[in-house]
C-alpha atoms as a PDB file:
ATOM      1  CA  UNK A   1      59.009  89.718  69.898  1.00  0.00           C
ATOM      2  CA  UNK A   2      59.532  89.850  66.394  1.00  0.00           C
ATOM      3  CA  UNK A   3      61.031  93.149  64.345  1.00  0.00           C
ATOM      4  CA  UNK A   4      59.308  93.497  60.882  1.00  0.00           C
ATOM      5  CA  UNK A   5      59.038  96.322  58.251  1.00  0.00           C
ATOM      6  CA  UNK A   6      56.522  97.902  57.084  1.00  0.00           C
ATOM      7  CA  UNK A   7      56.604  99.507  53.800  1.00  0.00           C
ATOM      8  CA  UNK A   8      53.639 101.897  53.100  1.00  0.00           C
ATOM      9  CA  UNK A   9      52.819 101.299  49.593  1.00  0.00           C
ATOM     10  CA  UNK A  10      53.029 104.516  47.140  1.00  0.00           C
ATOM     11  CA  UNK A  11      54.712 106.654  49.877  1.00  0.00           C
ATOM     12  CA  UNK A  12      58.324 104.634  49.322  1.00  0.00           C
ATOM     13  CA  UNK A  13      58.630 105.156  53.431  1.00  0.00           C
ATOM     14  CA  UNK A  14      59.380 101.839  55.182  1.00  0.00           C
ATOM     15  CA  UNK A  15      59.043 101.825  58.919  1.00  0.00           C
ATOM     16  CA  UNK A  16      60.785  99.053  61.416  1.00  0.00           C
ATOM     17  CA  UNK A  17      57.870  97.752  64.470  1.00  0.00           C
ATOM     18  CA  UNK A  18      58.310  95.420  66.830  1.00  0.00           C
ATOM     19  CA  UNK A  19      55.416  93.026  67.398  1.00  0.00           C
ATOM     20  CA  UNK A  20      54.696  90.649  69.918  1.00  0.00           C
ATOM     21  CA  UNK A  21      52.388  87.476  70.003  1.00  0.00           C
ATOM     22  CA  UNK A  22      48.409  88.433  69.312  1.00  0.00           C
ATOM     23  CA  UNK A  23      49.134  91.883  67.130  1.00  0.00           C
ATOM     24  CA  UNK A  24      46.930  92.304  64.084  1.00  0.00           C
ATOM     25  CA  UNK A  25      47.400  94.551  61.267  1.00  0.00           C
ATOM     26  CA  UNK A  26      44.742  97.098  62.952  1.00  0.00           C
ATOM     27  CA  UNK A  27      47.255  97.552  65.366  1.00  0.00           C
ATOM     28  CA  UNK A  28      50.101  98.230  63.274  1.00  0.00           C
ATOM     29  CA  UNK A  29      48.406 100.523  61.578  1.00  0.00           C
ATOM     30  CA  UNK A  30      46.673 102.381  64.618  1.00  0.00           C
ATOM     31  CA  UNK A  31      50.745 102.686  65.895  1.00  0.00           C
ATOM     32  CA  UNK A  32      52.135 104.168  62.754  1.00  0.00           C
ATOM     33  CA  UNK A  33      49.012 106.742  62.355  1.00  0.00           C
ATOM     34  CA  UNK A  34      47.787 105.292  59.239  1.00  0.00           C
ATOM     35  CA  UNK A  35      44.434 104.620  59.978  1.00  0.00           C
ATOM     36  CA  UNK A  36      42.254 101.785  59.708  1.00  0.00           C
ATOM     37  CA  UNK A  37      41.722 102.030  55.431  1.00  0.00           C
ATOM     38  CA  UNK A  38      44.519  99.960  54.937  1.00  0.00           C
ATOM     39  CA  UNK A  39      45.158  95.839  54.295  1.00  0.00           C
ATOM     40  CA  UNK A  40      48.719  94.015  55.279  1.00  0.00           C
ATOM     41  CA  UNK A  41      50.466  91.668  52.880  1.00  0.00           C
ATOM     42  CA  UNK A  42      53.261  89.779  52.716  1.00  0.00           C
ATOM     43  CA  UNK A  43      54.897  88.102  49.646  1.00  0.00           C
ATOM     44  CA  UNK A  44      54.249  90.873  47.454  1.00  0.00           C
ATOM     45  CA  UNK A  45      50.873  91.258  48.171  1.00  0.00           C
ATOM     46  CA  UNK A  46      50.019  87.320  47.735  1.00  0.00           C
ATOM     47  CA  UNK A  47      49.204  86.821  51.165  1.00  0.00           C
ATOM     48  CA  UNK A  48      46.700  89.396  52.520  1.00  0.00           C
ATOM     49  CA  UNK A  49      46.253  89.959  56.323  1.00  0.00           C
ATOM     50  CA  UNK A  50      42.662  90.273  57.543  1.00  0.00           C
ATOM     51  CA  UNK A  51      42.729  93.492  59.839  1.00  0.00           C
ATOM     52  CA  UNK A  52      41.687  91.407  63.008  1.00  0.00           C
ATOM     53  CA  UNK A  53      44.314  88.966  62.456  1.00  0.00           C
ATOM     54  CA  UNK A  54      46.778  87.568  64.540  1.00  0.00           C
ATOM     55  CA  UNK A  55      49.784  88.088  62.166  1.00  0.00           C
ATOM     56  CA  UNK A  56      52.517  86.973  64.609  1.00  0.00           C
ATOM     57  CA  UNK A  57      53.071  83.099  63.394  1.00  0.00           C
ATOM     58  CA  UNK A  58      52.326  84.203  60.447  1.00  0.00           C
ATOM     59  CA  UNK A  59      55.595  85.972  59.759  1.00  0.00           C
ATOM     60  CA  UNK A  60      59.244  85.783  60.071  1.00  0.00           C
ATOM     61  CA  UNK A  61      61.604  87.581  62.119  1.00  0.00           C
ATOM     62  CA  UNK A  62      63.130  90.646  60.111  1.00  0.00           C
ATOM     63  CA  UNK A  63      60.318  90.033  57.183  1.00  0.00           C
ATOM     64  CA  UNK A  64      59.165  92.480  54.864  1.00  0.00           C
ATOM     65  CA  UNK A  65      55.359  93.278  55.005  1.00  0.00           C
ATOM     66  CA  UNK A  66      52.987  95.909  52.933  1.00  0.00           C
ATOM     67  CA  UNK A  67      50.784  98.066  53.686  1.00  0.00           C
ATOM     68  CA  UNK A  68      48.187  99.209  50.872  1.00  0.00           C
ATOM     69  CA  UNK A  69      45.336 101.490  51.054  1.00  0.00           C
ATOM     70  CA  UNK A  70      41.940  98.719  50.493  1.00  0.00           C
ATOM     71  CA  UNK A  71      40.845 101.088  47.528  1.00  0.00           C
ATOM     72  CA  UNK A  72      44.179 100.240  45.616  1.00  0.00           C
ATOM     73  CA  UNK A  73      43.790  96.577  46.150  1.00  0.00           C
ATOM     74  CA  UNK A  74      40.470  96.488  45.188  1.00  0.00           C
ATOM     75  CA  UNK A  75      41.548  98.391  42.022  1.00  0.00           C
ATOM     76  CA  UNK A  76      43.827  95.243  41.382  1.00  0.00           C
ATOM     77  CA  UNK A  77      41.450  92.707  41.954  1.00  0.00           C
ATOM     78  CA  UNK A  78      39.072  94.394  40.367  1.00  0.00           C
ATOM     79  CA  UNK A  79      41.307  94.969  37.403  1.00  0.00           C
ATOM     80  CA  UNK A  80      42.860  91.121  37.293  1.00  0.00           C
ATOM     81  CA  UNK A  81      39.145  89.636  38.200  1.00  0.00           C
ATOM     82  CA  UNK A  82      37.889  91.739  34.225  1.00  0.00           C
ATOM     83  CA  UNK A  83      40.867  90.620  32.100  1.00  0.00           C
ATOM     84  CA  UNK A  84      40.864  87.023  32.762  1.00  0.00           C
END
């Protein structure tokens, strides 16, 4: 088992889950009540989860990871894809 938090982008709450070996981000999110219109990061958003993703040897104990609705990261890729 590994304890992680989970900070919920534009909110500013941050919420400490335990996770054991096979949990994806859909399950995360389907614990905390957040629904399933969400993507996990880590690294500041330069690693991004797929939502059917085993996450757990993917992360460190006691890591920080973010949650961020998909229409706001779109919005960034979107905006980073046009100004290049």
């Amino acid at each position: 088992m590994k304890q992680v938090v989970i900070v919920i982008a534009g909110s500013g709450r941050s919420h400490d889950v335990t996770i054991e070996p096979g949990t994806t981000p859909e399950d995360i999110f389907r614990d905390l009540g957040i629904g399933e219109d969400f993507v996990l990061s880590k690294d500041n958003g330069a690693h991004v989860f797929g939502n059917t993703e085993n996450i757990y040897a993917e992360i460190k104990d006691g890591e920080k990871l973010h949650a961020a609705s998909r229409t706001d990261v779109g919005h960034v890729i979107h905006h980073h894809g046009g100004s290049r």
